[in-house]
Structure formats: C-alpha cells, structure tokens
PDB file of N, CA and C in Angstrom:
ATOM      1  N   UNK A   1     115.386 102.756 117.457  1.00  0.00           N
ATOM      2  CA  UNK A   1     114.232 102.844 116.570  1.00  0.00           C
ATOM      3  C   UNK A   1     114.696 103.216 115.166  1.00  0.00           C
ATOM      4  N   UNK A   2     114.544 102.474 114.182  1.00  0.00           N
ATOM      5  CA  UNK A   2     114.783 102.933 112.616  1.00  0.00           C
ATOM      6  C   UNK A   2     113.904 104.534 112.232  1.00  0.00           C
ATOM      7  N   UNK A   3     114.813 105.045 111.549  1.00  0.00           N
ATOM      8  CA  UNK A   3     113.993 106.196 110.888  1.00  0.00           C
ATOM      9  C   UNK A   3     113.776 105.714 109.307  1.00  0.00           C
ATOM     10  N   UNK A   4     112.664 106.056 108.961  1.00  0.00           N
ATOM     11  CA  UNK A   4     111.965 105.985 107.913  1.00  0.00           C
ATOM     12  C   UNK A   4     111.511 107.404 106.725  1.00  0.00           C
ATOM     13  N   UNK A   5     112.487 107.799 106.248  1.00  0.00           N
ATOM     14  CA  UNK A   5     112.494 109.047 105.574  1.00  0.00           C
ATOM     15  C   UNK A   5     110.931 109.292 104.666  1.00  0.00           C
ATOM     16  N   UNK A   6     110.538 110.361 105.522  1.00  0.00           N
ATOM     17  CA  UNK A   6     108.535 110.245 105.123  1.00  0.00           C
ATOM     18  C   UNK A   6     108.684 110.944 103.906  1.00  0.00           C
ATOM     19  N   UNK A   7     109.548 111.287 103.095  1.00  0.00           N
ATOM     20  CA  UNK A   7     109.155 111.892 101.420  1.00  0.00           C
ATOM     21  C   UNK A   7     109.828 110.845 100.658  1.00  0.00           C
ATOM     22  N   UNK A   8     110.098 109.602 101.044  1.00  0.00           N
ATOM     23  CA  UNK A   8     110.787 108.598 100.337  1.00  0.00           C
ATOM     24  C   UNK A   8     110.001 107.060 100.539  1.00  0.00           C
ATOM     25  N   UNK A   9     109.610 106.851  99.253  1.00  0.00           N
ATOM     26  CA  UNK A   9     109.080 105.701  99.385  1.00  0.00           C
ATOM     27  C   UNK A   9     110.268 104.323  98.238  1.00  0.00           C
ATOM     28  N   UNK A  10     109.607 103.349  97.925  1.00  0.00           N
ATOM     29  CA  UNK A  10     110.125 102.748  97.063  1.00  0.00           C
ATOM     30  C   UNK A  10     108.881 101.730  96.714  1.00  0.00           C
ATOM     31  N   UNK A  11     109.396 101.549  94.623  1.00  0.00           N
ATOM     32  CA  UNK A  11     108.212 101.201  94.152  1.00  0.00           C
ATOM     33  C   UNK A  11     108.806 100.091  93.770  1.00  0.00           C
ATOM     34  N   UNK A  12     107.968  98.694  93.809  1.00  0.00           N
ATOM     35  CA  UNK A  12     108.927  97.430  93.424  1.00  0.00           C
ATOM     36  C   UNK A  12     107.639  97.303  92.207  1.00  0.00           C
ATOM     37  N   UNK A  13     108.078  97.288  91.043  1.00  0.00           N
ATOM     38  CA  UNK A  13     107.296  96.768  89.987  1.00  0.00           C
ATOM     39  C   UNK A  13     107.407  95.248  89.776  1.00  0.00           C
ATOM     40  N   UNK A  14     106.656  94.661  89.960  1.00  0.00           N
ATOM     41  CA  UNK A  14     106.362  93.116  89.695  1.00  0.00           C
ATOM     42  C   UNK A  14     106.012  92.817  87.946  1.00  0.00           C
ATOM     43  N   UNK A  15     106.985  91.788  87.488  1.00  0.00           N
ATOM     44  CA  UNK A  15     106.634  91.304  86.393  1.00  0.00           C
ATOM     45  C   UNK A  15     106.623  90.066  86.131  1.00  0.00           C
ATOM     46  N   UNK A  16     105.781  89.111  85.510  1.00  0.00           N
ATOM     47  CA  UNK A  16     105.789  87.529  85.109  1.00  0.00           C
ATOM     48  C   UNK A  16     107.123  87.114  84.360  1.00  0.00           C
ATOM     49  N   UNK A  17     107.800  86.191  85.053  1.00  0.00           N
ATOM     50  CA  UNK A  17     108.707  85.685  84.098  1.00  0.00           C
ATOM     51  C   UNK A  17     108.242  84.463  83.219  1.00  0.00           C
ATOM     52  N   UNK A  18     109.398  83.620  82.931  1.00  0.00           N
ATOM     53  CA  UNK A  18     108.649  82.436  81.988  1.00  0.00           C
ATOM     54  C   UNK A  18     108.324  81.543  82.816  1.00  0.00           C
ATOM     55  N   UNK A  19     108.826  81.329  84.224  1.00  0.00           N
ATOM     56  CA  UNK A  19     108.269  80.814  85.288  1.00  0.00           C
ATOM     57  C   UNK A  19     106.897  80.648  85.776  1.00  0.00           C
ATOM     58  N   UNK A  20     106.213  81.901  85.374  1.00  0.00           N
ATOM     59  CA  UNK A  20     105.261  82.178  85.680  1.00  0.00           C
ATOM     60  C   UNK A  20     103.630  81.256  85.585  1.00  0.00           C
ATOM     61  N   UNK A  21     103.451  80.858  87.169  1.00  0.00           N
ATOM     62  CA  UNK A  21     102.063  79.651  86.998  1.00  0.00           C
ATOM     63  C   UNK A  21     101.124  80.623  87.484  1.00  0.00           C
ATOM     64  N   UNK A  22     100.228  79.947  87.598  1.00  0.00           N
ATOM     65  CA  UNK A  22      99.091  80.415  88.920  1.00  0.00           C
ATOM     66  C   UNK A  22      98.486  79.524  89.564  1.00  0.00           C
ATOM     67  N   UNK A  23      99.775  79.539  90.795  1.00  0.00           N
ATOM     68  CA  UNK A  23      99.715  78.838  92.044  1.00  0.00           C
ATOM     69  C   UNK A  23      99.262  79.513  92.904  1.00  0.00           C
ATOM     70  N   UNK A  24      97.717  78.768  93.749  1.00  0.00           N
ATOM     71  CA  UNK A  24      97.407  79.455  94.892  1.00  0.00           C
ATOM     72  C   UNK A  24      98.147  79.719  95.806  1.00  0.00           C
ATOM     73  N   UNK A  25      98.976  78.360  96.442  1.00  0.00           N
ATOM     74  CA  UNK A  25     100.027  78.431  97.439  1.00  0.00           C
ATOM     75  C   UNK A  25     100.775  79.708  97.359  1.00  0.00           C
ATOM     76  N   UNK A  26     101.370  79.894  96.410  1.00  0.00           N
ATOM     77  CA  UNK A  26     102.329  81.298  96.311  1.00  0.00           C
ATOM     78  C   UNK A  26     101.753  82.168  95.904  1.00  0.00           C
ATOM     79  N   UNK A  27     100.365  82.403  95.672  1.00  0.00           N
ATOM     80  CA  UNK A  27      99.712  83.969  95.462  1.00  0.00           C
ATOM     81  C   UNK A  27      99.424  84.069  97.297  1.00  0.00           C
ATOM     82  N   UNK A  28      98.469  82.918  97.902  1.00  0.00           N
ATOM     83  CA  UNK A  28      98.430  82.955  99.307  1.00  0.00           C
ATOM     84  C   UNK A  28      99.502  83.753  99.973  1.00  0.00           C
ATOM     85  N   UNK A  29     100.903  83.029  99.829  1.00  0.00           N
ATOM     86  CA  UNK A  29     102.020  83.461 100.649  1.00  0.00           C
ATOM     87  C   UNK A  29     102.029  85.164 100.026  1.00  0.00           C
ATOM     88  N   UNK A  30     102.080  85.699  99.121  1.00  0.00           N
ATOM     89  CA  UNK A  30     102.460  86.873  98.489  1.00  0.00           C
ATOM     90  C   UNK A  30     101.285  87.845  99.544  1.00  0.00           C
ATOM     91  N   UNK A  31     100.447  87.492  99.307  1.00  0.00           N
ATOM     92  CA  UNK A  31      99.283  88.161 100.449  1.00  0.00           C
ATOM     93  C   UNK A  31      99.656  88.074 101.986  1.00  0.00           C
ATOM     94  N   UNK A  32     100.404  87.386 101.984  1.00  0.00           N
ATOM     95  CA  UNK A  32     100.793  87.116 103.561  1.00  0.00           C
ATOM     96  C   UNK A  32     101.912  88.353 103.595  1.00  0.00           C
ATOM     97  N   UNK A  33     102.275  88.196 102.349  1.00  0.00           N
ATOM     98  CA  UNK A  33     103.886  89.156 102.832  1.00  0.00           C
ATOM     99  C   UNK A  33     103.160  91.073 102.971  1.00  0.00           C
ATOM    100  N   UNK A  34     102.246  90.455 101.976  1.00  0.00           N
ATOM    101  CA  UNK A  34     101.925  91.671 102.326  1.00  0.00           C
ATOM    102  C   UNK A  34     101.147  92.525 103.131  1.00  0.00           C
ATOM    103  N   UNK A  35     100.620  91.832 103.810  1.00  0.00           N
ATOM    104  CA  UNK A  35      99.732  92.186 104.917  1.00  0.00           C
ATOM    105  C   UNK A  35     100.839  92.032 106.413  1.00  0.00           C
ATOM    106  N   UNK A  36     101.964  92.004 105.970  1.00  0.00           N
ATOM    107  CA  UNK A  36     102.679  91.811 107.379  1.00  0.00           C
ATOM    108  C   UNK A  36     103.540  93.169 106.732  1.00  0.00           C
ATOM    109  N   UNK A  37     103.614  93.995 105.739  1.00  0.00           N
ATOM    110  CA  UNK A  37     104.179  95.033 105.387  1.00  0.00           C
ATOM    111  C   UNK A  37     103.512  95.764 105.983  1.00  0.00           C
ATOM    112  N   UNK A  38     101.845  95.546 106.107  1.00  0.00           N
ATOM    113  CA  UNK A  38     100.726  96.250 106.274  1.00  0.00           C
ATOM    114  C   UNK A  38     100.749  96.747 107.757  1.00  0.00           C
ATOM    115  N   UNK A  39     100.853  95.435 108.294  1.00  0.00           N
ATOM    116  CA  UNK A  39     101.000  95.786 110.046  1.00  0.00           C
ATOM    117  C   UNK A  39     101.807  96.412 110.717  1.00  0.00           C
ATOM    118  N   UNK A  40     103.024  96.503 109.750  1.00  0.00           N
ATOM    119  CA  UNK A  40     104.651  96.842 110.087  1.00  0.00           C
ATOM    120  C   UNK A  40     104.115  98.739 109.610  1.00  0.00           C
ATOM    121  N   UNK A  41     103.735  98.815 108.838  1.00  0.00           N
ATOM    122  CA  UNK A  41     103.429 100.407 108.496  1.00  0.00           C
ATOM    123  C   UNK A  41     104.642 100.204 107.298  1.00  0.00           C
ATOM    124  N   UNK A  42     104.797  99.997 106.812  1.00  0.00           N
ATOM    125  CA  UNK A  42     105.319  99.925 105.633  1.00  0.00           C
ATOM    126  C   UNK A  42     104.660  99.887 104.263  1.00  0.00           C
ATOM    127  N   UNK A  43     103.441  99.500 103.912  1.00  0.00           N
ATOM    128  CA  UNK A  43     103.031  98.980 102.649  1.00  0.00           C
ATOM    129  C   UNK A  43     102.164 100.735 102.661  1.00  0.00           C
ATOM    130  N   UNK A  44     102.499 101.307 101.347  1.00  0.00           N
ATOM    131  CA  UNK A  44     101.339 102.333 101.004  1.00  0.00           C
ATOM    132  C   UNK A  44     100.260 102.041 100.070  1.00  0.00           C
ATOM    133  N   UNK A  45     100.864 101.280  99.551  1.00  0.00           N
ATOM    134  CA  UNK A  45      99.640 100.790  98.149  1.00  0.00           C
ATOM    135  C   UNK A  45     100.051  99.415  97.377  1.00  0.00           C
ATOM    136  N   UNK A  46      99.300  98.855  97.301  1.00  0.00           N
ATOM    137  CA  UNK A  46      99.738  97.517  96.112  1.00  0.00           C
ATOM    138  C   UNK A  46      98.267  97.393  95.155  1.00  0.00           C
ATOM    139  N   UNK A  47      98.851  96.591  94.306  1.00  0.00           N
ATOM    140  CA  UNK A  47      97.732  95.601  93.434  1.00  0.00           C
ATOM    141  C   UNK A  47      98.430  95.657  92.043  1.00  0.00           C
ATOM    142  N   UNK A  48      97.473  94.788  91.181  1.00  0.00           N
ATOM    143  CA  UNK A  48      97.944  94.083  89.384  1.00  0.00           C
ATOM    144  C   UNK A  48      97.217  95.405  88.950  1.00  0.00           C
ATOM    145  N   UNK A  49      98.155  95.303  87.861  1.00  0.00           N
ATOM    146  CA  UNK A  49      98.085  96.400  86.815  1.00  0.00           C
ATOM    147  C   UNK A  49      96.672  95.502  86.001  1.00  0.00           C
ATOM    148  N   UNK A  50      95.830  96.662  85.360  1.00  0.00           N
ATOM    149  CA  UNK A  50      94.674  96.268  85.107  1.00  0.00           C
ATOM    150  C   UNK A  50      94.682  96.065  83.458  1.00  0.00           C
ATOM    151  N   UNK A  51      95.946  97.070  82.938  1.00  0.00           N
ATOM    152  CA  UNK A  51      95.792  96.799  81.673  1.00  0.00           C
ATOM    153  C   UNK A  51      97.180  96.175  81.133  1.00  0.00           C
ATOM    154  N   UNK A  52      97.726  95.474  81.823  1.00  0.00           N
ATOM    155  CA  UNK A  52      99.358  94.778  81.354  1.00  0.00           C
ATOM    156  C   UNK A  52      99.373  93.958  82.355  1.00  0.00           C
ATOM    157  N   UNK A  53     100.273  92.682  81.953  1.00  0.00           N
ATOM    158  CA  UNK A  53     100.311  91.488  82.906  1.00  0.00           C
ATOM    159  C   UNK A  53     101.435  92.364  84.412  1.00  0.00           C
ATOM    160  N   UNK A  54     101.257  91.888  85.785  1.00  0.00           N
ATOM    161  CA  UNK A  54     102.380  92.195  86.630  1.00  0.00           C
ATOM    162  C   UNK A  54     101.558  93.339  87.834  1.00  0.00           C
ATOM    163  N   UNK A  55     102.170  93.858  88.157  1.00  0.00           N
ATOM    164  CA  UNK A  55     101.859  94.809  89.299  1.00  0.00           C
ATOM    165  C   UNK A  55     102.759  95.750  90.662  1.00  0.00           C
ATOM    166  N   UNK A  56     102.201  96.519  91.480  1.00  0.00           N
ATOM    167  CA  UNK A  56     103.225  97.523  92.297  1.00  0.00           C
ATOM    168  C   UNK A  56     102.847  97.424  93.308  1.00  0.00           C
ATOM    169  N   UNK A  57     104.026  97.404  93.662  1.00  0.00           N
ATOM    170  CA  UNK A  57     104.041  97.432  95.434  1.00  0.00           C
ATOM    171  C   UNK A  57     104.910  98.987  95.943  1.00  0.00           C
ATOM    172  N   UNK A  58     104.076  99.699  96.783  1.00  0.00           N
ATOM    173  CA  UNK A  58     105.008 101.109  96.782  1.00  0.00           C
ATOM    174  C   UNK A  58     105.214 100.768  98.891  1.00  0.00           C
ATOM    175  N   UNK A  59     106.503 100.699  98.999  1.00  0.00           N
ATOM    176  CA  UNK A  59     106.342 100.623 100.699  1.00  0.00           C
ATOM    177  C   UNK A  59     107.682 102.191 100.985  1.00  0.00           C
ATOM    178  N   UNK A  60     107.466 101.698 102.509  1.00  0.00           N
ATOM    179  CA  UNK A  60     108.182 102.559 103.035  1.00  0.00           C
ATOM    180  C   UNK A  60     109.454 102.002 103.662  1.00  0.00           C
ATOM    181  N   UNK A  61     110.769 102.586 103.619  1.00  0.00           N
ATOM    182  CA  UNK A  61     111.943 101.202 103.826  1.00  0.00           C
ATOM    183  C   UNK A  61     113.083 102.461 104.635  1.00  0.00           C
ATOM    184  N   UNK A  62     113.973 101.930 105.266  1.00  0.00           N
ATOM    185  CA  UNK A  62     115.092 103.033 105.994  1.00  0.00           C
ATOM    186  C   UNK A  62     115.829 103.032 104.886  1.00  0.00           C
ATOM    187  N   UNK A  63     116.147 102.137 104.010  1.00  0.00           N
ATOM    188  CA  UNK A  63     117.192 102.251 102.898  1.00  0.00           C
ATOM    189  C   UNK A  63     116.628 101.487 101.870  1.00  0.00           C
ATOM    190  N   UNK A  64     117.798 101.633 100.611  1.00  0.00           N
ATOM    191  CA  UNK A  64     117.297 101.048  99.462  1.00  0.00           C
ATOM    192  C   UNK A  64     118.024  99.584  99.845  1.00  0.00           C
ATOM    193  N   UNK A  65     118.909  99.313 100.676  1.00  0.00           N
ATOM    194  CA  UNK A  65     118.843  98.121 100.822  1.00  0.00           C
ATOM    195  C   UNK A  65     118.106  97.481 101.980  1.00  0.00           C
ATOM    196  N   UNK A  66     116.844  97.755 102.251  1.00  0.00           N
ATOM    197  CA  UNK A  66     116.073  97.382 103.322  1.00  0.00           C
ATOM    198  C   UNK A  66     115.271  97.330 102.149  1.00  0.00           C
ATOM    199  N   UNK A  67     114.968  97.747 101.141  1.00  0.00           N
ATOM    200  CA  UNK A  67     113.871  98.338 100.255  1.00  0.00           C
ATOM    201  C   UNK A  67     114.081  96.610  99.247  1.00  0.00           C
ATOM    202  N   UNK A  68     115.585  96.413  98.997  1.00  0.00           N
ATOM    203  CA  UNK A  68     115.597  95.149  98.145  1.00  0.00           C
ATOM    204  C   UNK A  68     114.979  93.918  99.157  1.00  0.00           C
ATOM    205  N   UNK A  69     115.853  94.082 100.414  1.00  0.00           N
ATOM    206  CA  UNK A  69     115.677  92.383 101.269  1.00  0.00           C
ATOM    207  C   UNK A  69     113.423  92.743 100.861  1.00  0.00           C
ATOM    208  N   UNK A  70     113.149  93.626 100.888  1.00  0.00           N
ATOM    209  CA  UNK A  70     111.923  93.040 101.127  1.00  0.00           C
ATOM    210  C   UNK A  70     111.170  92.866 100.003  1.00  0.00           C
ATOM    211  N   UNK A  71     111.446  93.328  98.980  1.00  0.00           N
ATOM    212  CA  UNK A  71     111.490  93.002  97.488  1.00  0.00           C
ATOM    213  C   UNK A  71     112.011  91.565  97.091  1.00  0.00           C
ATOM    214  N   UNK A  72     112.694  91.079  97.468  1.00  0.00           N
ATOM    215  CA  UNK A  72     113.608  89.330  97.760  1.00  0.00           C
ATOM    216  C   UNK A  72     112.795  88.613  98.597  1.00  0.00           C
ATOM    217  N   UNK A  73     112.415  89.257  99.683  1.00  0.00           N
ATOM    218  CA  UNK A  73     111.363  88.387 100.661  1.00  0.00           C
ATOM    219  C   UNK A  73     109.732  87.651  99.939  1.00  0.00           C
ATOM    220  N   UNK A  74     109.618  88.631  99.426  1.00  0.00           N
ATOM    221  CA  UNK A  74     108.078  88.622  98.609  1.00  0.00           C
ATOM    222  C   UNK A  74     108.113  86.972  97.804  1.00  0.00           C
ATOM    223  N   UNK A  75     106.977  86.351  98.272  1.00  0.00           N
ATOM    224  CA  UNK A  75     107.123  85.119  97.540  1.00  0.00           C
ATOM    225  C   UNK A  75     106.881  84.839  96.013  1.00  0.00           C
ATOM    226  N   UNK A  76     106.831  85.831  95.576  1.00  0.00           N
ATOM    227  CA  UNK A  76     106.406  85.825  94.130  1.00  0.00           C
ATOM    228  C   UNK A  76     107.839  86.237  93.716  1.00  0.00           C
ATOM    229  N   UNK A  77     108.980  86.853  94.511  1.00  0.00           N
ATOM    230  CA  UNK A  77     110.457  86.923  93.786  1.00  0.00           C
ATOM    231  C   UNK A  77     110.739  85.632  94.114  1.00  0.00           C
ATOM    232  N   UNK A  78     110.747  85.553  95.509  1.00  0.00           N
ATOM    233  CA  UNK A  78     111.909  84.132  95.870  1.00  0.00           C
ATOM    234  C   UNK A  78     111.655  82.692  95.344  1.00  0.00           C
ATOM    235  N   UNK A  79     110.370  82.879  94.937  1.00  0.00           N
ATOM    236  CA  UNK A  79     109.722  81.271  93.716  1.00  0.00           C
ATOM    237  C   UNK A  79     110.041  81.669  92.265  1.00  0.00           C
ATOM    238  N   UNK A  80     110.644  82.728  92.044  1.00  0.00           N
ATOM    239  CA  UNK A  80     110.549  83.032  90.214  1.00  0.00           C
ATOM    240  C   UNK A  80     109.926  82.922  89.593  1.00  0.00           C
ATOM    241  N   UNK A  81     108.849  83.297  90.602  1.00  0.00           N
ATOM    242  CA  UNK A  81     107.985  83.519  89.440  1.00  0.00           C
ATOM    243  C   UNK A  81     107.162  85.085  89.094  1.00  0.00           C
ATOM    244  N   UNK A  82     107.996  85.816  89.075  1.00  0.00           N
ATOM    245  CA  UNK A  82     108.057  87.301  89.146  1.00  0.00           C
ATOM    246  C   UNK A  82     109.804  88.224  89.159  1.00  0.00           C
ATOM    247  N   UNK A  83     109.602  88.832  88.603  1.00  0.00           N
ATOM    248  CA  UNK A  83     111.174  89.954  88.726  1.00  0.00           C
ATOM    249  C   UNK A  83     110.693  90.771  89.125  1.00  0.00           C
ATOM    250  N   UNK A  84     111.605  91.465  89.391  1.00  0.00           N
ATOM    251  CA  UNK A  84     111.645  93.103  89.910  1.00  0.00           C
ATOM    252  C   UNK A  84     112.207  93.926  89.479  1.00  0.00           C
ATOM    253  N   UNK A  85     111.693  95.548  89.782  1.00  0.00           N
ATOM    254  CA  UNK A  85     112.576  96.408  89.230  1.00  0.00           C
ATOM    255  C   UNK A  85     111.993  97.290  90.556  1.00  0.00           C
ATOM    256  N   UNK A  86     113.246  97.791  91.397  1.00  0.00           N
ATOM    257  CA  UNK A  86     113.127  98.429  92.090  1.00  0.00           C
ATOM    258  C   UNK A  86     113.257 100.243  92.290  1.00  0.00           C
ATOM    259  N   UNK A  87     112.454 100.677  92.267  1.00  0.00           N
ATOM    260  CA  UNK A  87     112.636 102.652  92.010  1.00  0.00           C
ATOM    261  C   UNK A  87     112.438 102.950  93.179  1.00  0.00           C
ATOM    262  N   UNK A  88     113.293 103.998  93.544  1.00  0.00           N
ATOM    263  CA  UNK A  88     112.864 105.336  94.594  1.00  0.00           C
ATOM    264  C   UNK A  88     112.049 106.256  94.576  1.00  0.00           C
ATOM    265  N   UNK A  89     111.018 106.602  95.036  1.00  0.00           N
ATOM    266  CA  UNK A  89     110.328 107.458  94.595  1.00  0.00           C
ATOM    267  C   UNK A  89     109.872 108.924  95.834  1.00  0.00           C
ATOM    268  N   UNK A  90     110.682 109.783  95.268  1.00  0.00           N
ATOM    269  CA  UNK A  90     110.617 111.303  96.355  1.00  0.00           C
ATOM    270  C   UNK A  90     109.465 111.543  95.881  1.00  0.00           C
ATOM    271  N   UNK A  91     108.383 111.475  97.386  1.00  0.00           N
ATOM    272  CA  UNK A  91     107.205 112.325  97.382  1.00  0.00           C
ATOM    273  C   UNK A  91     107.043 113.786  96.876  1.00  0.00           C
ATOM    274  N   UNK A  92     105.987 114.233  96.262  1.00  0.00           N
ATOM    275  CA  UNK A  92     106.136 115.756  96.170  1.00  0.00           C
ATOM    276  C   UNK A  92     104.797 115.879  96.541  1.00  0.00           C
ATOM    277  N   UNK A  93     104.997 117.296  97.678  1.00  0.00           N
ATOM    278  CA  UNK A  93     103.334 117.301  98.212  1.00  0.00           C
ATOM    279  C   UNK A  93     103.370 119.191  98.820  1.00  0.00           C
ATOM    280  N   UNK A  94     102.414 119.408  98.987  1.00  0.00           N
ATOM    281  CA  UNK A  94     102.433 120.893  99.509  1.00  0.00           C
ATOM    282  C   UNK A  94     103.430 120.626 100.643  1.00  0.00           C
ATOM    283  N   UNK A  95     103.356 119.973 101.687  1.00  0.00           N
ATOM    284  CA  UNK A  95     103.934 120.534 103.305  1.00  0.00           C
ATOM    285  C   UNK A  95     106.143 120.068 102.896  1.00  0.00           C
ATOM    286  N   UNK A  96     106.004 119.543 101.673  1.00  0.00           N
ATOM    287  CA  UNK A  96     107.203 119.687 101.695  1.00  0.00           C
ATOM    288  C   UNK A  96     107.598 120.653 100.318  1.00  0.00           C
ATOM    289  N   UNK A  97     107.222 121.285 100.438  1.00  0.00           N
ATOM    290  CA  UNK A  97     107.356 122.761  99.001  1.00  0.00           C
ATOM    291  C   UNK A  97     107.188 121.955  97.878  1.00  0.00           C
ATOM    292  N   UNK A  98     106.808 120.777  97.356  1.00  0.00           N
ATOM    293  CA  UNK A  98     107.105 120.136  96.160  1.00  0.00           C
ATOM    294  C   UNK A  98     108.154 119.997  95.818  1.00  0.00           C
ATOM    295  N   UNK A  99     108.995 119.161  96.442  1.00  0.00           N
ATOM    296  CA  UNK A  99     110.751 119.370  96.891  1.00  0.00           C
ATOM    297  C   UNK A  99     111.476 120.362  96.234  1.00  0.00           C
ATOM    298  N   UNK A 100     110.618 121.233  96.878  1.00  0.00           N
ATOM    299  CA  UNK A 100     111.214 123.168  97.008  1.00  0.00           C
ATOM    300  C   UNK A 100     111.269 123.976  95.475  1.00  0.00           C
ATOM    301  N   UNK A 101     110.359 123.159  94.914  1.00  0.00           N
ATOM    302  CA  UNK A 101     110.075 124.156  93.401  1.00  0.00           C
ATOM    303  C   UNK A 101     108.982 124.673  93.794  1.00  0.00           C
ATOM    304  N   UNK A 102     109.232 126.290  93.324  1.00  0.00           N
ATOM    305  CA  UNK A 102     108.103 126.890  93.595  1.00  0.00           C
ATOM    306  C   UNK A 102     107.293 126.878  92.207  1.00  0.00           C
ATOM    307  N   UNK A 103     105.756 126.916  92.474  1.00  0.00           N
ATOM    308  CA  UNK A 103     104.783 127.046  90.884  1.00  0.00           C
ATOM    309  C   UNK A 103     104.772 128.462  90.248  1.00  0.00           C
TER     310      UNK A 103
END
C-alpha cells in the first residue's frame, strides 16, 4: 500500500501557453483526469483562477515524482496547451502544532 504523507500536498499551477485553444475535446479529457484524481483520493481542490488567465490543482502524491507523472498526465500538459509549475505545499493546521511553531 503507498503512503501518502497527510501534511504534504502538491500544487500544480496551470498556465496558457501560446498553444493555447479552447478545445472541448481536451477541456473534456482534463475533467476526466480529474475526476479519476477524485476517485483515487488524491485531488483536494481544483478550478481557474477568476481574476488571471490559468488555474490550480492541489492533490495528494507519495512523492514529488508521483506529484510530476500526474501533472504530465493531465491533458491540458500533454496537448500544450498549458505549463506547469509544480510546488510542495506543508500543511499547517492545529493537530500538527502548525509545523511546531508555537503562537
């Protein structure tokens, strides 16, 4: 069974390249990918940024290279018509001390 480190997520920022159409076919597929992140327990949040072209995908991955293949998988990378920029992002929440800074 993979472990999935629960104060570690990763944020794939989506941006338009010059590639960039608006093709149903590949917005379709992009929804597909992501609703199979969804089922997998992986996806925490997505959608387009409301005030700049592009958008975020924040999932849950065993590594940062599990974190790229699925960042590469996404049909909006593998058609180019989107880049990426991939971040790590350590949760901070009460049940983990706010990774141990006290207020």
């Amino acid at each position: 069974m993979m472990h999935i480190e629960e104060d570690i997520c990763y944020v794939i920022l989506l941006s338009p390249t010059e590639q960039d159409r608006r093709d149903m076919e590949i917005i379709r597929a992009h929804v597909r990918h992501l609703q199979e992140l969804d089922r997998q327990g992986r996806l925490i949040l997505c959608g387009p940024f409301d005030d700049a072209p592009g958008g975020m995908v924040i999932i849950r991955a065993a590594s940062l290279e599990e974190a790229v293949s699925i960042a590469e998988s996404d049909p909006y990378v593998s058609t180019g018509i989107r880049s990426y920029v991939l971040r790590t992002w350590c949760l901070s929440h009460e049940g983990n001390g706010h990774l141990g800074i006290v207020g």
